[in-house]
N, C-alpha and C. Protein backbone atom coordinates (compact mmCIF):
# COMPACT_ATOMS: atom_id res chain seq x y z
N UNK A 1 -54.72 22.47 7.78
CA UNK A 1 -54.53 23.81 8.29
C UNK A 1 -54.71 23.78 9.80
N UNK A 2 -53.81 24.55 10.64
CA UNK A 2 -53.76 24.18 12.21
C UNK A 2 -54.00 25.69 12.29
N UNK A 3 -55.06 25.84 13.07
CA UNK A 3 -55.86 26.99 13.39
C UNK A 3 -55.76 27.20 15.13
N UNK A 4 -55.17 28.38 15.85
CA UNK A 4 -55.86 29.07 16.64
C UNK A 4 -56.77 30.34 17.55
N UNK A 5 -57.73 29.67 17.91
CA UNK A 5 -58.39 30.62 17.97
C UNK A 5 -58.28 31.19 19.48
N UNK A 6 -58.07 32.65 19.89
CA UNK A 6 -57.68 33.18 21.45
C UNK A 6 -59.27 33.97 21.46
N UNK A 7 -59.55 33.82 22.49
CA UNK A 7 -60.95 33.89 22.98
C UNK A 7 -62.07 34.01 22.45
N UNK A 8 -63.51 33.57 22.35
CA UNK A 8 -64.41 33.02 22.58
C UNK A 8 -64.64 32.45 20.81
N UNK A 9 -65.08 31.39 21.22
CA UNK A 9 -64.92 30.53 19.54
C UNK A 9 -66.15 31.30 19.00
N UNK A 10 -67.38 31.91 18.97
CA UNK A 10 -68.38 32.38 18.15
C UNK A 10 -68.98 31.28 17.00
N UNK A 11 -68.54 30.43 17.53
CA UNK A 11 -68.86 29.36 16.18
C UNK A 11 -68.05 29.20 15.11
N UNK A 12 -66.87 29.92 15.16
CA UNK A 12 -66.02 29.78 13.86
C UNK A 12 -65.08 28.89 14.22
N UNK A 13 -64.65 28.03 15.41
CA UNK A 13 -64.14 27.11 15.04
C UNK A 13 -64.97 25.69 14.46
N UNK A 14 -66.36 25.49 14.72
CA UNK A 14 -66.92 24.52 14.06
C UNK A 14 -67.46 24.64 12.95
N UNK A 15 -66.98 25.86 12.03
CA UNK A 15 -67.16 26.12 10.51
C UNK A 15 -65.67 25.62 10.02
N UNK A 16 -64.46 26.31 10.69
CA UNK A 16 -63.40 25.70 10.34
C UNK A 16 -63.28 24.38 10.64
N UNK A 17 -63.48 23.44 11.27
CA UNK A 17 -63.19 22.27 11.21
C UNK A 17 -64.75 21.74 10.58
N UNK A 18 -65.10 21.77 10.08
CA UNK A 18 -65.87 21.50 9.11
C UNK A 18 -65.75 21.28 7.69
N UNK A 19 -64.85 22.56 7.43
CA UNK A 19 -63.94 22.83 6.37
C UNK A 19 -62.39 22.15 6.33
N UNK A 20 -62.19 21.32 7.61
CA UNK A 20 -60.80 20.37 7.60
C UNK A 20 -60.18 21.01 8.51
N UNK A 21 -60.07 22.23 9.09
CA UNK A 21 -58.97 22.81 9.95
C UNK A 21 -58.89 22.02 11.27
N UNK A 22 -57.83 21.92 11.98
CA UNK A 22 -57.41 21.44 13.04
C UNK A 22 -57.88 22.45 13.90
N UNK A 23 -58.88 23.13 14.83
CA UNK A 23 -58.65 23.72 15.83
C UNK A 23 -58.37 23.48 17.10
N UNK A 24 -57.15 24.41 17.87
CA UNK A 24 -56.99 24.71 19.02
C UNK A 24 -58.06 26.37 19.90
N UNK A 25 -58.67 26.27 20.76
CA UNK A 25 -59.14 27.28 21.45
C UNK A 25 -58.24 27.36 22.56
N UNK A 26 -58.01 28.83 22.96
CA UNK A 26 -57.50 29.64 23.91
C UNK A 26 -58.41 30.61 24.33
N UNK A 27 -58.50 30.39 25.50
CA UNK A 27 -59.72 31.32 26.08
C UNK A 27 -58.26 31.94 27.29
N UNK A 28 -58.53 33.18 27.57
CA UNK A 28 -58.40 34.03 28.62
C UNK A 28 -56.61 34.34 28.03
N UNK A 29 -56.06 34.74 29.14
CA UNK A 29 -54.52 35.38 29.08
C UNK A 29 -53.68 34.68 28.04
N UNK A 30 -53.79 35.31 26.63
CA UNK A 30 -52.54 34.66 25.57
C UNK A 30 -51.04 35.00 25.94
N UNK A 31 -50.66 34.53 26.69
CA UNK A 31 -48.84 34.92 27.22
C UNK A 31 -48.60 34.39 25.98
N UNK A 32 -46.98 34.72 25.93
CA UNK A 32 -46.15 33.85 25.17
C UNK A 32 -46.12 32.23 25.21
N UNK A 33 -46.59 31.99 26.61
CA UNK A 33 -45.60 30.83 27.22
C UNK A 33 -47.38 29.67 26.62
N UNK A 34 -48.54 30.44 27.17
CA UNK A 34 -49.78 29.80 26.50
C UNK A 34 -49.56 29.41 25.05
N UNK A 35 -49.45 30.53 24.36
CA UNK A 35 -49.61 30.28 23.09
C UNK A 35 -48.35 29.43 22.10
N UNK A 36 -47.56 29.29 23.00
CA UNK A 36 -46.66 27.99 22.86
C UNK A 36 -46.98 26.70 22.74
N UNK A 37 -47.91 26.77 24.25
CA UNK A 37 -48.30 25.44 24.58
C UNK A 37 -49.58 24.76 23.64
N UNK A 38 -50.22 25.96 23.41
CA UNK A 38 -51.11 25.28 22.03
C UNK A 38 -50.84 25.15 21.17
N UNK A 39 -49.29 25.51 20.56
CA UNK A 39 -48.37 25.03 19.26
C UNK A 39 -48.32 25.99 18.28
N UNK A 40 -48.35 27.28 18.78
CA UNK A 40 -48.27 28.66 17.85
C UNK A 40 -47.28 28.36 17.18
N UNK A 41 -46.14 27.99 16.85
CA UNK A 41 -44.67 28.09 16.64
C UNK A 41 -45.36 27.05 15.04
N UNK A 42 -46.52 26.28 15.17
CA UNK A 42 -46.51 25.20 13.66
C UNK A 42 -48.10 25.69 13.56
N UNK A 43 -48.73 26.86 13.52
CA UNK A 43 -50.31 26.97 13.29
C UNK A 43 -49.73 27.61 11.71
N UNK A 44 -51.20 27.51 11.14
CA UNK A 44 -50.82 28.16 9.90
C UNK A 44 -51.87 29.66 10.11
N UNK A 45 -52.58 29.48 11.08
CA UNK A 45 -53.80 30.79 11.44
C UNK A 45 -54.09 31.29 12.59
N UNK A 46 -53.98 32.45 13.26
CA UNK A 46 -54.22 33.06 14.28
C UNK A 46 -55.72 33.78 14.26
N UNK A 47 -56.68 33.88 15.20
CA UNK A 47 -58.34 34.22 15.38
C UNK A 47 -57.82 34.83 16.13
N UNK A 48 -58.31 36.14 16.72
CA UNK A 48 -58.46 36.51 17.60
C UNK A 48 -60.39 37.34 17.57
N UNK A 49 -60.59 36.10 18.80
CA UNK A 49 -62.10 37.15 18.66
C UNK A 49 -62.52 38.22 20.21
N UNK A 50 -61.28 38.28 20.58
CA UNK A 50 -61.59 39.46 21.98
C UNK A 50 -60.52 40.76 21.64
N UNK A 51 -60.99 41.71 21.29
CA UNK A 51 -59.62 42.04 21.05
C UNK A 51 -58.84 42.77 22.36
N UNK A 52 -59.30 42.94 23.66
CA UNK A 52 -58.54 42.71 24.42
C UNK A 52 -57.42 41.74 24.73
N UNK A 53 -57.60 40.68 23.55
CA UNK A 53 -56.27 39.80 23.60
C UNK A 53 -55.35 40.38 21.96
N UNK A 54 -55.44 41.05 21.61
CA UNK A 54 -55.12 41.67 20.91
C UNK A 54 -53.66 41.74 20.63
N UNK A 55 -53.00 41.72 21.87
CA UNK A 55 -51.24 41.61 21.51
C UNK A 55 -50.87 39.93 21.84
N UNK A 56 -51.92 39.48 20.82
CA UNK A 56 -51.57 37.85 20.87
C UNK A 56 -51.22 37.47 19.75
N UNK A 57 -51.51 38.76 19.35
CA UNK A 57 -50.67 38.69 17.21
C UNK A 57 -49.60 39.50 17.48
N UNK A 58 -48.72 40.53 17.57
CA UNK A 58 -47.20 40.51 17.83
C UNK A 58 -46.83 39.51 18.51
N UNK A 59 -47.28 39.13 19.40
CA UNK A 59 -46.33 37.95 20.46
C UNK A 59 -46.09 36.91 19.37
N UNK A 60 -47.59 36.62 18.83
CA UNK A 60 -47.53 34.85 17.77
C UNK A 60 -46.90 34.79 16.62
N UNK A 61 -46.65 36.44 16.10
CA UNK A 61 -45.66 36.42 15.05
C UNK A 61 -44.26 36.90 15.32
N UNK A 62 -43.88 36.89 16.22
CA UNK A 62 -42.56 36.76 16.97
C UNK A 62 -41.89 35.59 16.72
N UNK A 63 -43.02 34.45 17.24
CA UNK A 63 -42.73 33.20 17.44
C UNK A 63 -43.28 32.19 16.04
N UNK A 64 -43.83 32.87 14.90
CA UNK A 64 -44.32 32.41 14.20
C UNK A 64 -44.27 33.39 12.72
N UNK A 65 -43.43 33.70 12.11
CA UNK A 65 -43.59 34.47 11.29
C UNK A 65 -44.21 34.28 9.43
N UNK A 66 -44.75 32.92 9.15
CA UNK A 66 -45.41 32.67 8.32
C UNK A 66 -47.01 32.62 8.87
N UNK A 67 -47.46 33.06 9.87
CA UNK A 67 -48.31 32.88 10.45
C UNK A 67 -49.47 34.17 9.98
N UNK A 68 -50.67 33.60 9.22
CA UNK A 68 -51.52 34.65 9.37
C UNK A 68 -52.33 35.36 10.51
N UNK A 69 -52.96 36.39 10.41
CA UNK A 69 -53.28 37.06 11.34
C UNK A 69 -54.69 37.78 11.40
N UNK A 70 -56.03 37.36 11.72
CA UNK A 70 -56.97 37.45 11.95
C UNK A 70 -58.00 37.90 12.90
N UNK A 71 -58.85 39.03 12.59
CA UNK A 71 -59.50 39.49 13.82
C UNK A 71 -60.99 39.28 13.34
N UNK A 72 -61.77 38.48 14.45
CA UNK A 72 -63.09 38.25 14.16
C UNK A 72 -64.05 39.21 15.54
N UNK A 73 -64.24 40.09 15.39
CA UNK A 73 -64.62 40.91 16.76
C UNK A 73 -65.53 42.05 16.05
N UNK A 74 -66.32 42.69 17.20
CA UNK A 74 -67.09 44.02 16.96
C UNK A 74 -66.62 45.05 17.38
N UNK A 75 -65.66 45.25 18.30
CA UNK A 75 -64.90 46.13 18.67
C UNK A 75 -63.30 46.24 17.54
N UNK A 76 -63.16 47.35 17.84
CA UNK A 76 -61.64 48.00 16.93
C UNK A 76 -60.69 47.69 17.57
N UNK A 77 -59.52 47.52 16.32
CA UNK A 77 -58.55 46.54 16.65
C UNK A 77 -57.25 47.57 16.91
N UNK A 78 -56.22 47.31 18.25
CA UNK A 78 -55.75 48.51 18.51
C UNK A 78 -54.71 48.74 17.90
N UNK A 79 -54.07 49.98 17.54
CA UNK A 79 -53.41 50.66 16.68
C UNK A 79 -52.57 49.69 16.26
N UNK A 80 -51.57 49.75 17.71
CA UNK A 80 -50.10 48.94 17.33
C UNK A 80 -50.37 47.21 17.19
N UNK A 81 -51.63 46.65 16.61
CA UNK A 81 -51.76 45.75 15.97
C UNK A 81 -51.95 45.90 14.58
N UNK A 82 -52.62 46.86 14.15
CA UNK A 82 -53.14 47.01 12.78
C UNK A 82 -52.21 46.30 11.40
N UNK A 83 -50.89 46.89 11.87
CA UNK A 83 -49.84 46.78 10.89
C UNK A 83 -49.33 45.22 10.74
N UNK A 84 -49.96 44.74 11.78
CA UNK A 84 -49.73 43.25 11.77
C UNK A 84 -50.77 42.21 11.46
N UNK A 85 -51.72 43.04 11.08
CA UNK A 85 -52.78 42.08 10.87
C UNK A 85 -53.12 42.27 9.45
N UNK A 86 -53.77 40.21 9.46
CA UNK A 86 -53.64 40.57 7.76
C UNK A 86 -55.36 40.53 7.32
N UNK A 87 -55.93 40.25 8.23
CA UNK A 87 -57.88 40.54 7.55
C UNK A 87 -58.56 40.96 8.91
N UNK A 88 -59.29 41.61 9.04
CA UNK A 88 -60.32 41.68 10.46
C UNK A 88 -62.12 41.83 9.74
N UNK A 89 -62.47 41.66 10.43
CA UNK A 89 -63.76 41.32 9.76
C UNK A 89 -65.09 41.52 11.17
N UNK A 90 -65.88 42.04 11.10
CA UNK A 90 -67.16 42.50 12.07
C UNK A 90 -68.13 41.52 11.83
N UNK A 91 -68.35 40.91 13.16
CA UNK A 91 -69.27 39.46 12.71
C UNK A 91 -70.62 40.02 12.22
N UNK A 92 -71.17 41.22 12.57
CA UNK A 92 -72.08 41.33 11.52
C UNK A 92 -72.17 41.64 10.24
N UNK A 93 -70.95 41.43 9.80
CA UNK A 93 -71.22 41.99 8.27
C UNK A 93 -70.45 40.24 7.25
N UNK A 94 -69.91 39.57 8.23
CA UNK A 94 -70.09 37.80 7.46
C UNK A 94 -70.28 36.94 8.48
N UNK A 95 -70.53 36.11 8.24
CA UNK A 95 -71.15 35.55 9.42
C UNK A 95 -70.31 33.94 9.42
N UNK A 96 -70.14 33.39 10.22
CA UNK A 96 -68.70 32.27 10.55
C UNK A 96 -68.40 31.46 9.46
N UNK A 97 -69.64 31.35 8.79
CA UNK A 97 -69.32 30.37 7.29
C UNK A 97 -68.40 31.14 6.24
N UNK A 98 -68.94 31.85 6.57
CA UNK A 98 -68.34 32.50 5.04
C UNK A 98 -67.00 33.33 5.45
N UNK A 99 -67.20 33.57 6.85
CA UNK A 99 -65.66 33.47 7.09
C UNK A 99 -64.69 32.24 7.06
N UNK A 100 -64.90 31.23 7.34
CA UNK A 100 -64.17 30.22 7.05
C UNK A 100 -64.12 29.58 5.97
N UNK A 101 -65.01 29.89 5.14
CA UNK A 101 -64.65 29.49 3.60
C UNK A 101 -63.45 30.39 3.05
N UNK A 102 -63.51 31.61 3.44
CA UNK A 102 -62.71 32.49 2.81
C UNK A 102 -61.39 31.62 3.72
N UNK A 103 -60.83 31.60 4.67
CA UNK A 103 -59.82 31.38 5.63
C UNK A 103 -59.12 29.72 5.27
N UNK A 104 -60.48 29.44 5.39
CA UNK A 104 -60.20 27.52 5.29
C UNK A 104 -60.74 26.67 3.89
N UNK A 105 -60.55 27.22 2.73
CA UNK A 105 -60.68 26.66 1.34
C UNK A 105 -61.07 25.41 1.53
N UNK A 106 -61.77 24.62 0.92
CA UNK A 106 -62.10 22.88 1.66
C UNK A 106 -61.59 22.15 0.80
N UNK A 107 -60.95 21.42 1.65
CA UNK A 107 -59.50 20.47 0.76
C UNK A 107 -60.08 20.04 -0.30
N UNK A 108 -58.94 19.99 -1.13
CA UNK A 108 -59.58 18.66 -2.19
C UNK A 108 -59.38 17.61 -2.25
């Protein structure tokens, strides 16, 4: 599973690759042209944990349309994303393991 995550890892990328996922981190401005270059076009998972980067899920499913869509944040996720996203989750209510168990099943 090729995972990326757009700003600040919170520890859930070293639960997911724990669990086998490939992670890429993106910290700061998700353009199109970034989230290219970290290989959006072949991820099987999009993180977003700022949601000021928030229109980094329309852009990634533009360019990626089997691509899930994930918000790991304490702040609310804005409107004209909602419809595109497929789980969001408030780190205080699971905490990175058990988010990535749910996300990243551990191979068999």
């Amino acid at each position: 599973m090729n995972v990326i995550i757009v700003g600040p890892d919170r520890g859930l990328g070293a639960a997911l690759e724990a669990r086998g996922a490939t992670v890429t981190r993106l910290e700061g401005a998700a353009s199109g042209d970034r989230l290219r270059e970290v290989g959006i076009e072949s991820a099987d998972l999009l993180v977003v944990t700022d949601v000021s980067e928030a229109t980094a899920i329309p852009v990634s499913l533009e360019l990626n349309d089997d691509l899930k869509t994930v918000v790991y944040a304490a702040d609310s996720v804005p409107e004209f994303v909602r419809g595109n996203l497929d789980f969001a989750v408030h780190p205080d209510v699971l905490p990175v393991e058990a988010v990535a168990e749910e996300l990243a099943p551990a191979a068999e």
